[in-house]
C-alpha atoms as a PDB file:
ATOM      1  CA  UNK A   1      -7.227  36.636   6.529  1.00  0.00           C
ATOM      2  CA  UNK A   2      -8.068  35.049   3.217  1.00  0.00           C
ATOM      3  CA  UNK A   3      -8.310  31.487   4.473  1.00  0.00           C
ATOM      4  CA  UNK A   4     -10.861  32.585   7.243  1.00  0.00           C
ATOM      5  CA  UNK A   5     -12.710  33.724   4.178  1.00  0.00           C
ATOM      6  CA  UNK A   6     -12.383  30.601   2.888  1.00  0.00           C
ATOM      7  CA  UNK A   7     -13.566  28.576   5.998  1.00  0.00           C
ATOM      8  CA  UNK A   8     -16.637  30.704   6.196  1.00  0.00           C
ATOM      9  CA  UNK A   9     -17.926  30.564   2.941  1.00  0.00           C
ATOM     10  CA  UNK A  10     -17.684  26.846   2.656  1.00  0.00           C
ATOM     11  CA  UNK A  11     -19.235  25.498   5.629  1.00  0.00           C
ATOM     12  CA  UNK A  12     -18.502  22.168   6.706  1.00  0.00           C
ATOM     13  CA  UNK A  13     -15.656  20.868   3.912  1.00  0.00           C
ATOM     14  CA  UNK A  14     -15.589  16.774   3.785  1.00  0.00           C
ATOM     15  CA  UNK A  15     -11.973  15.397   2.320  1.00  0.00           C
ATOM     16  CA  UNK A  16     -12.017  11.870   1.083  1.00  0.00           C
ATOM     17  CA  UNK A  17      -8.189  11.238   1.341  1.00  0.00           C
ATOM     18  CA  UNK A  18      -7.362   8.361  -1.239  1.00  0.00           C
ATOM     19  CA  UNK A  19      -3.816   6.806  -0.235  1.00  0.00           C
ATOM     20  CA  UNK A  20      -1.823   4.453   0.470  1.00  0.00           C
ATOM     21  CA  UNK A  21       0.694   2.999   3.518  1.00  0.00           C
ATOM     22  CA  UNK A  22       2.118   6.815   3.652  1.00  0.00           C
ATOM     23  CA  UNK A  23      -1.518   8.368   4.247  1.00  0.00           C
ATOM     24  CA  UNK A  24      -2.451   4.767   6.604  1.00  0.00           C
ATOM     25  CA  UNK A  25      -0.186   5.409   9.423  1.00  0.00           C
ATOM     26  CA  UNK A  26       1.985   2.364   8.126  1.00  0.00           C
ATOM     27  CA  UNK A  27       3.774   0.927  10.905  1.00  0.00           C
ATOM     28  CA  UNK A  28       2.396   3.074  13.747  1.00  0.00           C
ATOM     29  CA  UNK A  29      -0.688   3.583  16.021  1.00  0.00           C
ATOM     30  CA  UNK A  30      -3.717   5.387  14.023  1.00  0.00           C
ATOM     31  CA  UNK A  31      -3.497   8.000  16.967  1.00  0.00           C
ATOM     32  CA  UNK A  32       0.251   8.763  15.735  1.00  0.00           C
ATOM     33  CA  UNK A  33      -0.640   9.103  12.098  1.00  0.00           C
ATOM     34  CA  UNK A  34      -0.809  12.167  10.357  1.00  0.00           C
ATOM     35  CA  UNK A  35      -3.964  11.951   9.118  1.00  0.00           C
ATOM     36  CA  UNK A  36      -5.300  11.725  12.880  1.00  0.00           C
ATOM     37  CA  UNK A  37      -3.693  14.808  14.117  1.00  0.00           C
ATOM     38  CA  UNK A  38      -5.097  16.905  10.961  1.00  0.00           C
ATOM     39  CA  UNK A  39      -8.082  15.905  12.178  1.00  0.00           C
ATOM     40  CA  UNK A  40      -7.656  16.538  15.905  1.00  0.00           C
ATOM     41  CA  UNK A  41      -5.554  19.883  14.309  1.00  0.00           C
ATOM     42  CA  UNK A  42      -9.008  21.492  12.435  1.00  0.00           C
ATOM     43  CA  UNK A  43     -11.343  20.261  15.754  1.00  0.00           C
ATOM     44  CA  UNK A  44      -8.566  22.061  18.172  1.00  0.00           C
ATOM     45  CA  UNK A  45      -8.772  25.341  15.495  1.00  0.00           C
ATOM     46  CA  UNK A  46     -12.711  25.368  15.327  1.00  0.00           C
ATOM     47  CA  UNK A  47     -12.154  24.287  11.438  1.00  0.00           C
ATOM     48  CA  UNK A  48     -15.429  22.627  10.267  1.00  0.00           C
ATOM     49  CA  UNK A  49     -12.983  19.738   8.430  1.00  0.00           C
ATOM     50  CA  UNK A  50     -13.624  16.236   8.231  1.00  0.00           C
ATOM     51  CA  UNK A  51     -10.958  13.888   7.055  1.00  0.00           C
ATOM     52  CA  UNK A  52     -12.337  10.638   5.333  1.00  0.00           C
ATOM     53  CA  UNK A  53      -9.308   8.325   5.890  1.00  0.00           C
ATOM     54  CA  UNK A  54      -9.136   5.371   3.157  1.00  0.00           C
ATOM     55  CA  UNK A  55      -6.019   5.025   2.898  1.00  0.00           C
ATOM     56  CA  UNK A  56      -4.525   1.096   2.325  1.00  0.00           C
ATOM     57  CA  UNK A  57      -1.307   0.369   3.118  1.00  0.00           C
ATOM     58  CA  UNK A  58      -0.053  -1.256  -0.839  1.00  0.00           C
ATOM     59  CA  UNK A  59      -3.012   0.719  -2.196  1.00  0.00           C
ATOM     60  CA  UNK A  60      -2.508   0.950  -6.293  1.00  0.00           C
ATOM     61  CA  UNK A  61      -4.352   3.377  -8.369  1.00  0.00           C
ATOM     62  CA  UNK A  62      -6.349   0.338 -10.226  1.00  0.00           C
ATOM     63  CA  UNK A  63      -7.287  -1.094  -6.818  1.00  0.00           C
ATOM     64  CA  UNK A  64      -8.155   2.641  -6.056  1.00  0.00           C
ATOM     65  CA  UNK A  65     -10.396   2.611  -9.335  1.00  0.00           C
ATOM     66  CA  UNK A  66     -12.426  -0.348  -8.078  1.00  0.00           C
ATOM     67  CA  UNK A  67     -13.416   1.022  -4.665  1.00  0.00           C
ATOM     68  CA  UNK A  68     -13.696   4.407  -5.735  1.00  0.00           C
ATOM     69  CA  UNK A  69     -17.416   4.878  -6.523  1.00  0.00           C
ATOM     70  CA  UNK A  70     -18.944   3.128  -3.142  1.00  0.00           C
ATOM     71  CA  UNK A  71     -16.551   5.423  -1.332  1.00  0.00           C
ATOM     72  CA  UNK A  72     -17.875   8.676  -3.281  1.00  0.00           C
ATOM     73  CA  UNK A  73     -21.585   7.222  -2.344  1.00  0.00           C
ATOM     74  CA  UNK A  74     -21.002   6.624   1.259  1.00  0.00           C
ATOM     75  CA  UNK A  75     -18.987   9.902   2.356  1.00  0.00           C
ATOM     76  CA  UNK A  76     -20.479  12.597  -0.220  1.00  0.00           C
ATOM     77  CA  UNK A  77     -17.255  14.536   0.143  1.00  0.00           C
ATOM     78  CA  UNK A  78     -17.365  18.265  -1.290  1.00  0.00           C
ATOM     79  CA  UNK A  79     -13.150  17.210  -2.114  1.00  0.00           C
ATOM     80  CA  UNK A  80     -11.259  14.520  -2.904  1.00  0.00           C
ATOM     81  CA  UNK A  81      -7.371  14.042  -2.415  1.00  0.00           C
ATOM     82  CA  UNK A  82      -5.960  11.595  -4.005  1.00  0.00           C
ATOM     83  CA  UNK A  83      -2.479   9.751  -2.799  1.00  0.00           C
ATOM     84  CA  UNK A  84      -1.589   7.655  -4.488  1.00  0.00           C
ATOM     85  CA  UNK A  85       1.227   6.025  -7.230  1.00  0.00           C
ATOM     86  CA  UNK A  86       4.085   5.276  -4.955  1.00  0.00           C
ATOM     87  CA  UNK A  87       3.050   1.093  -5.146  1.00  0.00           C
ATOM     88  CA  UNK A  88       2.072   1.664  -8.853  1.00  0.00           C
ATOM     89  CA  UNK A  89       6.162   3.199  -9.593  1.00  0.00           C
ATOM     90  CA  UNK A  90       7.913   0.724  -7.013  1.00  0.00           C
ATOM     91  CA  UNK A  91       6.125  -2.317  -8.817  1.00  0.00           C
ATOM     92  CA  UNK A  92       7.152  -0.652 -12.436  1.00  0.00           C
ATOM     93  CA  UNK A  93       3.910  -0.333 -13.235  1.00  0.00           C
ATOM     94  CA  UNK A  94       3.974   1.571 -17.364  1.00  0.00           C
ATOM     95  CA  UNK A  95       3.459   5.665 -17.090  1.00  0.00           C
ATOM     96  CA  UNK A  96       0.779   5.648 -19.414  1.00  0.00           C
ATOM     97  CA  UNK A  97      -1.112   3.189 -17.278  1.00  0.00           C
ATOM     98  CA  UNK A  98      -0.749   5.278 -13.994  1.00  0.00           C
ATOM     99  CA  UNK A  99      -1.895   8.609 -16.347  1.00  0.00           C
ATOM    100  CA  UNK A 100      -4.892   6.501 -17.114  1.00  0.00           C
ATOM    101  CA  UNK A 101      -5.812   5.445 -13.494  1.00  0.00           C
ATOM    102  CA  UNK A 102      -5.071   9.048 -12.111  1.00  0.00           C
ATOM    103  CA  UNK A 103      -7.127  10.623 -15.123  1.00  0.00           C
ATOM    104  CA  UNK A 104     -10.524   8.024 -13.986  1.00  0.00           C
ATOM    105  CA  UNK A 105     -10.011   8.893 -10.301  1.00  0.00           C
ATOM    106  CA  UNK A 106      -9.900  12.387 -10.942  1.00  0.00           C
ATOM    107  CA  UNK A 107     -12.988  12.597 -13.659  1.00  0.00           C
ATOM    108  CA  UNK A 108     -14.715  10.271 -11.231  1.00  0.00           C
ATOM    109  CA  UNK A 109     -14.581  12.132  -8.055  1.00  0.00           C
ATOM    110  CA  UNK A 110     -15.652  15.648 -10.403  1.00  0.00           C
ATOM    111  CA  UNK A 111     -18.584  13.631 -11.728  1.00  0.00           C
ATOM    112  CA  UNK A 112     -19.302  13.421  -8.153  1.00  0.00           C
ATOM    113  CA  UNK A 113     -19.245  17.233  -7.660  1.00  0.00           C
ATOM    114  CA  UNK A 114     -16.000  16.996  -6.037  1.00  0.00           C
ATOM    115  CA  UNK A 115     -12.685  19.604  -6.241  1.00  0.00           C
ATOM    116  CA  UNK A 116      -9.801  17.150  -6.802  1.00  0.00           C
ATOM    117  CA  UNK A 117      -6.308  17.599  -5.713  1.00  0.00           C
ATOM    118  CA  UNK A 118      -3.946  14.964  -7.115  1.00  0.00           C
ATOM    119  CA  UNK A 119      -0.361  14.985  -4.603  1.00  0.00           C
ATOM    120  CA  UNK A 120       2.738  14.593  -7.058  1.00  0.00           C
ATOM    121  CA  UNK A 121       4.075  11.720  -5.441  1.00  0.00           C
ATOM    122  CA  UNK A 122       7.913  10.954  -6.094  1.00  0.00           C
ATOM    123  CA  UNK A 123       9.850   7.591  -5.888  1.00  0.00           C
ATOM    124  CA  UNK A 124      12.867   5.835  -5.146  1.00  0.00           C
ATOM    125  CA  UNK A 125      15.790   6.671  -7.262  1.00  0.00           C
ATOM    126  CA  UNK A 126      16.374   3.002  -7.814  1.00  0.00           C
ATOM    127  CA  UNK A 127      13.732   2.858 -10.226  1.00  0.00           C
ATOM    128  CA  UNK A 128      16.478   5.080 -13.150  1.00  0.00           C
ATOM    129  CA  UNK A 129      16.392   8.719 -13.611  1.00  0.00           C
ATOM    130  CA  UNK A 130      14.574   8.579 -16.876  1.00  0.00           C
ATOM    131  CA  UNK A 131      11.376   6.296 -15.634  1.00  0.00           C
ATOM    132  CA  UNK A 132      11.711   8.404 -12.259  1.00  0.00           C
ATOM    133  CA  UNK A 133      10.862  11.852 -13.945  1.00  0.00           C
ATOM    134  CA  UNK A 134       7.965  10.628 -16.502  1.00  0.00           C
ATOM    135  CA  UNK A 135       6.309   9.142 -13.221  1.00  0.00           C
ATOM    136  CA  UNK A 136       6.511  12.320 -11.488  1.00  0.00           C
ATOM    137  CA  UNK A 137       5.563  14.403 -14.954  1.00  0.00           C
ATOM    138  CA  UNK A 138       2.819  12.434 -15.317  1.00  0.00           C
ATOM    139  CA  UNK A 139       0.891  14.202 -12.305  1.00  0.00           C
ATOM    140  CA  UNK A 140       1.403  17.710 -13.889  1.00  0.00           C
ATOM    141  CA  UNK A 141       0.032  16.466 -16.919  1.00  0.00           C
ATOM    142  CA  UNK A 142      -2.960  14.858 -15.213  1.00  0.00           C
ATOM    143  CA  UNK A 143      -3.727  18.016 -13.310  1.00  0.00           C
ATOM    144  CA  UNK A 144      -3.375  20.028 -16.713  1.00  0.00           C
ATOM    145  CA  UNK A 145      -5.516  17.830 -18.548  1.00  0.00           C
ATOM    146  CA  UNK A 146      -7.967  17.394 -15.749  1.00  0.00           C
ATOM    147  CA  UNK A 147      -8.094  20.713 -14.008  1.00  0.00           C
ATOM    148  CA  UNK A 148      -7.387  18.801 -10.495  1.00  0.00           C
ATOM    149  CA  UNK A 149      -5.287  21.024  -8.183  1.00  0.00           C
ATOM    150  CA  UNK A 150      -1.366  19.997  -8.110  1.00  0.00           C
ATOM    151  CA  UNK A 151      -0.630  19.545  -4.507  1.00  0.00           C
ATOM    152  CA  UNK A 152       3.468  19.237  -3.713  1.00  0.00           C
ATOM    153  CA  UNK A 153       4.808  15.654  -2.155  1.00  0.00           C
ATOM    154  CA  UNK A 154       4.843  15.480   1.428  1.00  0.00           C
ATOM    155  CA  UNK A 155       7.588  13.086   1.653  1.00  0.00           C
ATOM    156  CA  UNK A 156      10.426  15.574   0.163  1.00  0.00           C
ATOM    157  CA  UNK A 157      11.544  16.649   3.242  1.00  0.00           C
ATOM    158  CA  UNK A 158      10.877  13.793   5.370  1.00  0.00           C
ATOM    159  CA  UNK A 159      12.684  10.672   2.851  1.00  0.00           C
ATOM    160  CA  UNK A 160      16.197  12.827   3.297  1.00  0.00           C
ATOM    161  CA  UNK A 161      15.766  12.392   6.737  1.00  0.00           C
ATOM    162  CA  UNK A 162      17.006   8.945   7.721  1.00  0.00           C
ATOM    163  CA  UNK A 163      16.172  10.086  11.790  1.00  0.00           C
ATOM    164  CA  UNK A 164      12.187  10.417  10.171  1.00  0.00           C
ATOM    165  CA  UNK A 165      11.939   7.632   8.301  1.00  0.00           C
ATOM    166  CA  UNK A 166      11.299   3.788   9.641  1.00  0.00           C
ATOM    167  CA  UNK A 167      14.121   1.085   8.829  1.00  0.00           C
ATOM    168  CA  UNK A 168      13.096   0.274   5.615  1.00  0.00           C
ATOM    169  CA  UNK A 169      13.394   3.181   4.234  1.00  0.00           C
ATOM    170  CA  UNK A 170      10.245   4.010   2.604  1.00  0.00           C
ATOM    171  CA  UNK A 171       7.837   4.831   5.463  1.00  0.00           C
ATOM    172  CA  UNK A 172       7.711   8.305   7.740  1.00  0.00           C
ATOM    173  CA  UNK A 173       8.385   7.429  11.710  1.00  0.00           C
ATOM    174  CA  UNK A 174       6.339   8.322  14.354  1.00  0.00           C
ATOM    175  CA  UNK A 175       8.423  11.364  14.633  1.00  0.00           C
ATOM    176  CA  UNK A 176       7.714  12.486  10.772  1.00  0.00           C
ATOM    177  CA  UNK A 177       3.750  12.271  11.343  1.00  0.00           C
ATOM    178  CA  UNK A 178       3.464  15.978  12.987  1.00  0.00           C
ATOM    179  CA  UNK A 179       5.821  17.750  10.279  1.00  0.00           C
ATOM    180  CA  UNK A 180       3.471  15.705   8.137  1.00  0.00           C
ATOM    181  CA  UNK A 181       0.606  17.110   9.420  1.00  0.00           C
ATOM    182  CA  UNK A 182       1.874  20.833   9.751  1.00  0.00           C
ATOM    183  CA  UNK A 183       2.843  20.473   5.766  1.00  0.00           C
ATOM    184  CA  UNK A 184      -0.627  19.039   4.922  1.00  0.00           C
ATOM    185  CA  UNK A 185      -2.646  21.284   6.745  1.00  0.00           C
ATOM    186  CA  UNK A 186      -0.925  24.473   5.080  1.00  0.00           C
ATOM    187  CA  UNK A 187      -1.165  22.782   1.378  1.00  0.00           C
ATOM    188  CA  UNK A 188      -4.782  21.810   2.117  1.00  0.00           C
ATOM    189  CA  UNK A 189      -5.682  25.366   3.599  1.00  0.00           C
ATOM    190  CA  UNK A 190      -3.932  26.685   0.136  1.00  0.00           C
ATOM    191  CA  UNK A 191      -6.262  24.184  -1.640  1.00  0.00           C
ATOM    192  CA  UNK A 192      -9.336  25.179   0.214  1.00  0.00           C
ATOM    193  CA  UNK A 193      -9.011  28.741  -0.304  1.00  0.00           C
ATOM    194  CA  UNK A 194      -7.740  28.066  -4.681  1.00  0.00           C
END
């Protein structure tokens, strides 16, 4: 009941979605992507949502951090949801750096009058345990310092999956894209309705 409250009171919700090759349908047809069946998900539902898809496949957060303002301008989006880290950690980029780039996306997008949700994103083991966890800190502590909304990692369940995930091991299958999709649109109703 509470998320019909939710969709009523806030008519016409805009997302800008700011990913990377996980959020761009990497691999597959857009129509297979996850982000595409959201959208055809809230249309089917009668949910006045609009996904605003920029997600780049090798997308960093400092790439992220130069495009960031003439996206805000163009779409106007009432929230902002921001993917991204995954190339940042696999190219060893320092923790303190990414905390920096996810703090100026954040503050950026809320200087824009948009609610922020930052996804903890987590990444390959072969990166060492200890450089593994302060990546994956490092969103909690954004989203503390910040105030964005701490949305969980859509990958967790899919990665284990070798069936769900393409041959190299780092991007979802065609197959993965509607678990995706029925994971995101629960978080995102959750974050809606915060």
């Amino acid at each position: 009941m509470l998320t019909n409250l939710a969709f009523t009171s806030q008519a016409n919700d805009k997302i800008l979605l700011i990913g990377d090759s996980l959020s761009a349908g990497y691999g597959l047809e857009q129509a297979q992507a996850w982000v595409h069946l959201l959208q055809n998900k809230y249309l089917e539902k009668n949910q006045p949502i609009t996904v605003i898809n920029t997600a780049i496949s090798g997308q960093t957060t400092d790439n992220a951090l130069l495009k960031i303002d003439a996206w805000l301008k163009a779409h106007q989006p009432s929230h902002v949801l921001i993917e991204l880290g995954g190339n940042d950690g696999i190219r060893g980029f320092p923790v303190k750096l990414l905390q920096k780039h996810l703090s100026q996306l954040v503050t950026i997008s809320q200087q824009h009058g948009a609610k922020v949700a930052l996804m903890e994103i987590h990444i390959p083991p072969n990166l060492g345990p200890r450089y593994g966890k302060m990546f994956t800190d490092s969103y909690r502590k954004v989203a503390k310092q910040t105030g964005a909304y701490l949305m969980p990692y859509f990958m967790t369940a899919v990665a284990v999956d070798a069936s769900l995930m393409l041959n190299d091991n780092l991007h979802p299958n065609a197959k993965a894209q509607p678990i995706i999709r029925d994971f995101m649109y629960s978080e995102i109703n959750k974050w809606l309705a915060d």
